[in-house]
Protein backbone atom coordinates (compact mmCIF):
# COMPACT_ATOMS: atom_id res chain seq x y z
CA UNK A 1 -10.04 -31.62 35.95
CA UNK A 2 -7.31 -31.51 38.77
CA UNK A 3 -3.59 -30.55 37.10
CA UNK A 4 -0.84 -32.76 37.36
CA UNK A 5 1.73 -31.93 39.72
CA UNK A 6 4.26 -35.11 40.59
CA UNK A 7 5.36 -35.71 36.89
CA UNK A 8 5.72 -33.10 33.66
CA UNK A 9 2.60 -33.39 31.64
CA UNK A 10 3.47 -34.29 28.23
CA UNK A 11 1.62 -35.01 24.82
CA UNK A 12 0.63 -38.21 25.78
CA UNK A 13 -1.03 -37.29 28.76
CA UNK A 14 -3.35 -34.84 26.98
CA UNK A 15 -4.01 -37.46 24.56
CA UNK A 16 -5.34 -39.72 26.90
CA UNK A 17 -7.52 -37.04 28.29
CA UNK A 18 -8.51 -35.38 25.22
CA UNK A 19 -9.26 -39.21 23.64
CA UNK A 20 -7.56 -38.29 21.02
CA UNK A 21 -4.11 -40.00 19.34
CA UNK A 22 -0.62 -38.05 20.21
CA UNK A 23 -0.75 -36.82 16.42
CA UNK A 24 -3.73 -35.26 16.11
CA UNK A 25 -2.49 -33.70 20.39
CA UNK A 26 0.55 -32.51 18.56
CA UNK A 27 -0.83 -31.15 15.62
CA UNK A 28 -3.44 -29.16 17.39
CA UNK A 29 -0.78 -27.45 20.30
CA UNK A 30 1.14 -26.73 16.68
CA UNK A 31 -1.99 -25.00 15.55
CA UNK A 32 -2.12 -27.17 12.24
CA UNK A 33 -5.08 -26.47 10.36
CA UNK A 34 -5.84 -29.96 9.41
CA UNK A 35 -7.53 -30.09 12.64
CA UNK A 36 -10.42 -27.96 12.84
CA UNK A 37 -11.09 -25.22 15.47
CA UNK A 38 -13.26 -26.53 18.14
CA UNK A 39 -10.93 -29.90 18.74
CA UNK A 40 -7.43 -27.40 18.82
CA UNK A 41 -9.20 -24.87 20.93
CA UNK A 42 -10.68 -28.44 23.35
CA UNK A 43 -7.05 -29.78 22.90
CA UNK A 44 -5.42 -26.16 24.37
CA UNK A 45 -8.06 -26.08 26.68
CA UNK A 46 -7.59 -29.58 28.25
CA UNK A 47 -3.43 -29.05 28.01
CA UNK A 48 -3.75 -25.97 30.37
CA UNK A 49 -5.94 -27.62 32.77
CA UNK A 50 -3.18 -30.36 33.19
CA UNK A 51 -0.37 -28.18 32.87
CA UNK A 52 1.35 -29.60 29.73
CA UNK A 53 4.87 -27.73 29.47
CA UNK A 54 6.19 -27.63 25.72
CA UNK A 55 9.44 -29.08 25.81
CA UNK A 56 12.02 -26.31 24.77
CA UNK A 57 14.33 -29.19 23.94
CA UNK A 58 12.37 -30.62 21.52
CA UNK A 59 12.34 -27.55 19.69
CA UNK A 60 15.58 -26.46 19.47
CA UNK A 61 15.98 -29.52 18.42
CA UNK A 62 13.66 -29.08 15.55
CA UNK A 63 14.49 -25.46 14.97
CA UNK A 64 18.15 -26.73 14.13
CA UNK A 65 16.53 -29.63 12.04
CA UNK A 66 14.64 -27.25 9.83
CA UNK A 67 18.28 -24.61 9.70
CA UNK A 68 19.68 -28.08 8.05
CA UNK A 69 16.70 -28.73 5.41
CA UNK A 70 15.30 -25.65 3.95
CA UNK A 71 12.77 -27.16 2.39
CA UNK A 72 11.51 -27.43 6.17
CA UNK A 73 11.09 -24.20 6.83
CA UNK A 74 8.12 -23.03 8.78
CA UNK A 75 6.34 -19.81 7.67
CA UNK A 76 5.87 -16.74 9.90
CA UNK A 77 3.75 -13.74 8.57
CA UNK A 78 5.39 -10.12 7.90
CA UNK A 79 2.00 -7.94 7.60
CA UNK A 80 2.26 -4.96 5.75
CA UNK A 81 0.10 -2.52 7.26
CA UNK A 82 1.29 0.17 4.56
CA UNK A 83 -0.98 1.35 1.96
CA UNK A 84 1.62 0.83 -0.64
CA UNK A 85 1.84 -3.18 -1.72
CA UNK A 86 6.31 -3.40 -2.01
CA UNK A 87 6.65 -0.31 0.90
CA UNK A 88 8.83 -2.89 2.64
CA UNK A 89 10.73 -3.72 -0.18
CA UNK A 90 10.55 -0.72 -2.47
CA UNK A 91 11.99 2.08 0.11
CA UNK A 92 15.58 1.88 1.67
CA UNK A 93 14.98 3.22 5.03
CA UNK A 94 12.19 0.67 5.54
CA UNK A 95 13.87 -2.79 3.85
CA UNK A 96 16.24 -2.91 6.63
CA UNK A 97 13.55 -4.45 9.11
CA UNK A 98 12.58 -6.76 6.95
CA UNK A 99 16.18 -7.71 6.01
CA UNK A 100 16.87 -8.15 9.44
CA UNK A 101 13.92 -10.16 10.22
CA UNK A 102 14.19 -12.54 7.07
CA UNK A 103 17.51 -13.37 8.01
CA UNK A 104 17.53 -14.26 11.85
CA UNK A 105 14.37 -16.07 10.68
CA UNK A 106 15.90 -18.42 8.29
CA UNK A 107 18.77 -19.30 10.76
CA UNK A 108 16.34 -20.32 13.27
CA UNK A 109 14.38 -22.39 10.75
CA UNK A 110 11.47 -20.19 9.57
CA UNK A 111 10.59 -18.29 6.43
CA UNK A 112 9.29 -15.03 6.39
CA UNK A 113 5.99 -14.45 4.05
CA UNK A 114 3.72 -11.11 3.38
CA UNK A 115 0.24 -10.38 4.09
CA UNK A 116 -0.81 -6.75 2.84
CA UNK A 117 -3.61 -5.53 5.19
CA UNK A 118 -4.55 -3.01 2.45
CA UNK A 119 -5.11 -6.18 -0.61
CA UNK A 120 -8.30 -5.62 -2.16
CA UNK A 121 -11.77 -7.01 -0.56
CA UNK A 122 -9.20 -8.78 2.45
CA UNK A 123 -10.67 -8.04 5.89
CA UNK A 124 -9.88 -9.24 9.37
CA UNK A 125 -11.63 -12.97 8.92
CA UNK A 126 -10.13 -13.71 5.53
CA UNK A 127 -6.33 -13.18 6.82
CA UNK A 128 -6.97 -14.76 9.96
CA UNK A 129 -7.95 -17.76 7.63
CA UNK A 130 -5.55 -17.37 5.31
CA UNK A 131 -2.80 -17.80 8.00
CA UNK A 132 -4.45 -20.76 9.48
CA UNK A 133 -4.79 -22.38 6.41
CA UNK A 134 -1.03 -22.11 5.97
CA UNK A 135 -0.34 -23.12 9.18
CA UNK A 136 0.78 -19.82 10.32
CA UNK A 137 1.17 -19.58 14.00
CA UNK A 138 3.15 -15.83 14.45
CA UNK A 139 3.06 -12.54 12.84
CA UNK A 140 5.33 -9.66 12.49
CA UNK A 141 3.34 -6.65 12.41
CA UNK A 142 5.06 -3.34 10.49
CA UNK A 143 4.32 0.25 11.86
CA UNK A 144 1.46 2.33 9.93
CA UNK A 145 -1.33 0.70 11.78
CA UNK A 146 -3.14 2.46 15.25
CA UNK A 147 -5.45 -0.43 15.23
CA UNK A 148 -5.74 -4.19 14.93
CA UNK A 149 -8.64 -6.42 15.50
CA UNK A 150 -7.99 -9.80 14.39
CA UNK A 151 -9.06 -13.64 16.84
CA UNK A 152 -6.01 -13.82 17.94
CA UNK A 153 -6.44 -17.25 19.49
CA UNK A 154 -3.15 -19.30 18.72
CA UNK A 155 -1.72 -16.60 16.92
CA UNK A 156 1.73 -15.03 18.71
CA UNK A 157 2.04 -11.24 17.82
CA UNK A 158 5.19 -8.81 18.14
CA UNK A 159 5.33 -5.36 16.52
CA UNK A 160 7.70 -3.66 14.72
CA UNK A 161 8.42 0.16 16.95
CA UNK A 162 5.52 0.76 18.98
CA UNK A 163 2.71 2.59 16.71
CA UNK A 164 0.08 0.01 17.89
CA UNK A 165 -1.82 1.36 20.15
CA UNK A 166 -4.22 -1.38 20.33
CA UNK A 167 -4.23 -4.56 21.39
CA UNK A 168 -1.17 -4.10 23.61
CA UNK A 169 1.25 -6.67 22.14
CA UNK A 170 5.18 -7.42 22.50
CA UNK A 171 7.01 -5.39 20.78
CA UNK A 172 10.60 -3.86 19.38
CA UNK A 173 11.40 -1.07 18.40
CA UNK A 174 14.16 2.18 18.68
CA UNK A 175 14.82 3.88 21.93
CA UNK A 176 13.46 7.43 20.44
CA UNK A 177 14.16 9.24 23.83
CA UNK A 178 17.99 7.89 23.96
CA UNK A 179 18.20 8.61 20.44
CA UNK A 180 17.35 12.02 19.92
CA UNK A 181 18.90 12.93 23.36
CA UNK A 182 22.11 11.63 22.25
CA UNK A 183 21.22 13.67 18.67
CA UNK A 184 21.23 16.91 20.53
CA UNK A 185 24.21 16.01 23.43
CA UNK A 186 26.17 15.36 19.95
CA UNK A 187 25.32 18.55 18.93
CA UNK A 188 26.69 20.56 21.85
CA UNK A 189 29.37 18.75 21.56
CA UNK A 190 29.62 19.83 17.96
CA UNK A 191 29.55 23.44 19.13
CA UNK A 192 25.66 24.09 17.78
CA UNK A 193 23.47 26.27 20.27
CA UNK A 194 20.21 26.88 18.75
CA UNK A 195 19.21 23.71 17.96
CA UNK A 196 15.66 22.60 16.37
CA UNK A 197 13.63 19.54 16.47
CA UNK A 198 11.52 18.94 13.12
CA UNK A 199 9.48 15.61 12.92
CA UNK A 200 5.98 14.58 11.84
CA UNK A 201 3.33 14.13 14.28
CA UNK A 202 2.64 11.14 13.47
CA UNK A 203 6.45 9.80 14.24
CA UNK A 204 6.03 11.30 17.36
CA UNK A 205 2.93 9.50 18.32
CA UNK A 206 4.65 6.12 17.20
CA UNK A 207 7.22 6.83 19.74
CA UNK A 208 4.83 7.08 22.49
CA UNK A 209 6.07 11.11 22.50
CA UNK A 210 9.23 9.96 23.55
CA UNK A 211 10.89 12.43 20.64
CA UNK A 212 9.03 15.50 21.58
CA UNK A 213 9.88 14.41 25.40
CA UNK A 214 13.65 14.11 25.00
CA UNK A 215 13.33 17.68 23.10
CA UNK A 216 11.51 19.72 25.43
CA UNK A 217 13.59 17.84 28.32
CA UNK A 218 16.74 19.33 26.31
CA UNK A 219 15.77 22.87 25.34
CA UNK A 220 14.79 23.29 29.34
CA UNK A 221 18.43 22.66 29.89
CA UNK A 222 19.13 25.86 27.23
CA UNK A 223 19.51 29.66 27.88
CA UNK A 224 16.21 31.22 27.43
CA UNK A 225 17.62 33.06 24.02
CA UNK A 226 18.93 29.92 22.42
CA UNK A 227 15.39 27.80 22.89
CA UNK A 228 13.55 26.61 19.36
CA UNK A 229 10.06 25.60 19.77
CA UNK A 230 9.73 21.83 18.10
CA UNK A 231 8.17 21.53 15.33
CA UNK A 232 5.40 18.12 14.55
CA UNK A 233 4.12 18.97 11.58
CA UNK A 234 1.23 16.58 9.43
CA UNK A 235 3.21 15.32 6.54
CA UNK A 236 3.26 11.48 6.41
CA UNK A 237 1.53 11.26 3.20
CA UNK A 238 2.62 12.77 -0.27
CA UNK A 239 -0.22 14.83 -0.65
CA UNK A 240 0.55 16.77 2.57
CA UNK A 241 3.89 17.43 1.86
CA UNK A 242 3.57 20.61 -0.50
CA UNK A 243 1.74 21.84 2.58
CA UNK A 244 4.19 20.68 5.37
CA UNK A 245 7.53 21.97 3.15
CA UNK A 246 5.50 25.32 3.73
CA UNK A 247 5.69 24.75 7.08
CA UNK A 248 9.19 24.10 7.57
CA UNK A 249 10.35 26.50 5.43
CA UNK A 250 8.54 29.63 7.48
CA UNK A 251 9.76 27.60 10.76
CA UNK A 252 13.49 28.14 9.62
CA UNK A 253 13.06 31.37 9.02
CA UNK A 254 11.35 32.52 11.79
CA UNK A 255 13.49 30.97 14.53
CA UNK A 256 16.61 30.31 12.58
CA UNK A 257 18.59 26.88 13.82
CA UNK A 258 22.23 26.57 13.18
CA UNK A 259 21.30 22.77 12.95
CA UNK A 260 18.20 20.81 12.73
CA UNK A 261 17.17 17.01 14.22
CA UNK A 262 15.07 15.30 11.57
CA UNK A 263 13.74 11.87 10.16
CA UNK A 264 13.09 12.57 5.95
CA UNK A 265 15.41 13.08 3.53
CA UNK A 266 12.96 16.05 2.12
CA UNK A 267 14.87 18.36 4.82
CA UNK A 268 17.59 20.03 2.39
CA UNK A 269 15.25 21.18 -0.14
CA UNK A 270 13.21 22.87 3.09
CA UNK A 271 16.39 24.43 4.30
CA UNK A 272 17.17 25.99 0.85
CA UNK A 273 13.87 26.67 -0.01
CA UNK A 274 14.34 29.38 3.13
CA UNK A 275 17.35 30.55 1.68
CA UNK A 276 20.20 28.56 3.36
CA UNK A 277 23.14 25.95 2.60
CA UNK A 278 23.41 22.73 4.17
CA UNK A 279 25.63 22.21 6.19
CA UNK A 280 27.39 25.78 5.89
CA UNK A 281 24.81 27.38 7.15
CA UNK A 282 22.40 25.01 9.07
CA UNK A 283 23.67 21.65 9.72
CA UNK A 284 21.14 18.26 9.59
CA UNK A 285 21.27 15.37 11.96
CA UNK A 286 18.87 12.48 10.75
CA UNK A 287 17.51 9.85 13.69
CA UNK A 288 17.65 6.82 11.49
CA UNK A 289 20.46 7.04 9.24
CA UNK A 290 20.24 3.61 7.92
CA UNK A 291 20.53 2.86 4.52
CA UNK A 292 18.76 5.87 3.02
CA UNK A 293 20.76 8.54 4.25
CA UNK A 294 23.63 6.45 5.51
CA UNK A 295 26.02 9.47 4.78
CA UNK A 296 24.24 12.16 6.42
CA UNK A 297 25.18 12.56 10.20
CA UNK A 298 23.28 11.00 12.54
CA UNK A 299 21.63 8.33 14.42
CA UNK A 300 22.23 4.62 13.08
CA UNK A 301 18.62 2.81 14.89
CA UNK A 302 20.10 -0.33 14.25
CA UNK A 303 17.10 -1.27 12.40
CA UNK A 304 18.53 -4.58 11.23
CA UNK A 305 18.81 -5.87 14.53
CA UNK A 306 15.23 -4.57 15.67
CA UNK A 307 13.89 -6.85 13.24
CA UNK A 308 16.42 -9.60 13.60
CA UNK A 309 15.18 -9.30 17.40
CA UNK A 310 11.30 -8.93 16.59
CA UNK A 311 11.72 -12.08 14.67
CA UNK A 312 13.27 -14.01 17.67
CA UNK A 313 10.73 -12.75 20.07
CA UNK A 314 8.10 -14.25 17.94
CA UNK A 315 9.62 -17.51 17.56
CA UNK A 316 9.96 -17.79 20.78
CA UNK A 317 6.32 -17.26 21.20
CA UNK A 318 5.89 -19.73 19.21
CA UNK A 319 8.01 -22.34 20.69
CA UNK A 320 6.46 -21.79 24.33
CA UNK A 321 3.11 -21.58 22.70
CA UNK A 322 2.16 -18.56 24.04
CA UNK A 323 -0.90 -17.37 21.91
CA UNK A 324 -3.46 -14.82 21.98
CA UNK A 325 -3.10 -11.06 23.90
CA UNK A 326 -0.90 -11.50 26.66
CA UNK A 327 -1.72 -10.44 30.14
CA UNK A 328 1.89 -8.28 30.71
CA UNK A 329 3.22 -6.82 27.14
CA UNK A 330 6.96 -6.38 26.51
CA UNK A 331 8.51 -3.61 25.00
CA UNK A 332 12.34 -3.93 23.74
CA UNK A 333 13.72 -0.49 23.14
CA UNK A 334 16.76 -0.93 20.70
CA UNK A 335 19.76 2.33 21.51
CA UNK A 336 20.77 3.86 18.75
CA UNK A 337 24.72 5.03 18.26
CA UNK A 338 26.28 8.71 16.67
CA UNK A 339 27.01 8.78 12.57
CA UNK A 340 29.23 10.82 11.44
CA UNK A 341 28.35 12.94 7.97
CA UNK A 342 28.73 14.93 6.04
CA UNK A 343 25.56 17.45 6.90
CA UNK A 344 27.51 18.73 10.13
CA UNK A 345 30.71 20.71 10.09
CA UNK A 346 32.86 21.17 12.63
CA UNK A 347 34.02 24.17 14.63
CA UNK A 348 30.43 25.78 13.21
CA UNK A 349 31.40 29.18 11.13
CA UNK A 350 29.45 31.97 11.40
CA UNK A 351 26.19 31.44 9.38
CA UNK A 352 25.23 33.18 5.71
CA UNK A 353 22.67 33.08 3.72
CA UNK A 354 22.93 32.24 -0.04
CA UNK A 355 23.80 35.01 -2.37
């Protein structure tokens, strides 16, 4: 089939080569499930043989169309990858993304709804379905997952931070390596000097390594004497955390920080559990103060815009119809800015333990 060149290939053209009426065309680029699978996956087919180009226009045009009528609004699927059913709406430092996303989605005409991975006897087929039969063309996928394997065929994709390791999808997420950098370069600034680096492994891996990168990068830059070997300890579920507090707690000790770069609110009971006072005697400096620890110093990750901006990316997606894996996956890395609170004093006195 040789692709048109002279004119822009529209609906009608791929109608007339499908044999098919502009409806059905239309409904099967939009992925409506009212047309079954082999004639949308024939109609995509024939459409990139000729060349069709979406027109953008039309759909901002419909975008603002379904901003005016709510009842319009077009579904896009948050999947909860979490083992817990409400994580996303049940824990602070988490509802933030989905705040975000909800809300740039509804001003750009769509409506957010959740899929839990985790729902009893649901597998890979049955959501797959599930989405087609609601007409579901995008999906916002939430960090916990290492691994999806889902037909992705007219399906768009973007994660939420970058803990998918496979496929290799668009994503957004925090710029870990900016952000704990500009942690620590606060720090000096602050007048700390021994300053430690406590995360789980598991964060660490979701950032690619960029946390334990930007640390080892900065302690290089130390005196010899004033160097804290990082600390990734296992500790992402409840169950480990007795264990992991354990950890911690003999960490402190043995190296003794003057301040510490974390990501759980668990940290003070750690740093008094080894005998000290918060931020007297060892100051705290969270990564993502957002919501949950909004008045602990910090890093604000701006998690409100990075899913305000995961939910753009998809519909955008979704507007060029551009399905399936792509061939080139973009990563958005969202900078983080410096929160002041009240876990770091400033000039640092001399340290002392609790009598």
């Amino acid at each position: 089939m040789k692709r048109r060149k002279s004119t822009l290939v529209g609906i009608r053209d791929v109608a007339a080569a499908a044999g098919l009426s502009k409806t059905t065309v239309g409904d099967a680029l939009r992925n409506d499930p009212r047309v079954n699978t082999r004639t949308r996956e024939r109609v995509r087919r024939i459409a990139k043989e000729l060349g069709y180009s979406h027109d953008a226009g039309k759909a901002s045009w419909m975008a603002s169309v379904r901003q005016a009528k709510s009842k319009q609004l077009l579904p896009i699927a948050w999947l909860n990858t979490n083992r817990v059913e409400d994580a996303w709406r049940r824990w602070k430092f988490m509802t933030p993304y989905l705040e975000g996303a909800s809300k740039a989605g509804k001003r750009l005409g769509y409506t957010i709804e959740e899929f839990w991975l985790y729902e009893p006897g649901m597998n890979s087929t049955l959501l797959v379905r599930r989405l087609r039969d609601r007409g579901i063309e995008g999906i916002l996928i939430t960090y916990e997952i290492r691994h999806l394997r889902l037909d992705w065929s007219g399906l768009a994709a973007v994660v939420i931070e970058k803990y998918l390791a496979a496929p290799s999808l668009h994503s957004v997420g925090g710029d870990f390596f900016h952000n704990v950098s500009l942690a620590i370069r606060k720090l000096v600034q602050h007048g700390y000097q021994r300053i430690g680096i406590c995360l789980t492994d598991y964060f660490d891996r979701g950032s690619a390594r960029a946390c334990s990168a930007a640390g080892y990068y900065s302690q290089a830059m130390y005196p010899k004497l004033s160097r804290i070997p990082p600390l990734f300890y296992i500790g992402e579920q409840e169950q480990e955390w007795t264990v992991a507090q354990g950890q911690i707690a003999e960490w402190i000790s043995r190296y003794q920080p003057d301040v510490i770069v974390c990501h759980t609110n668990k940290i003070i009971s750690c740093v008094e559990a080894a005998g000290y006072r918060v931020p007297d005697d060892i100051g705290i400096v969270h990564i993502a103060t957002d919501d949950d620890v909004s008045d602990w110093a910090g890093i604000n990750s701006h998690k409100r815009q990075i899913g305000a901006l995961a939910a753009e990316t998809l519909i955008a997606l979704i507007q060029q119809r551009q399905f399936g894996i792509p061939e080139i996956a973009r990563s958005t890395a969202i900078r983080g800015s410096w929160h002041s609170g009240w876990t770091l004093i400033t000039p640092k006195p001399p340290r002392s333990r609790i009598r």
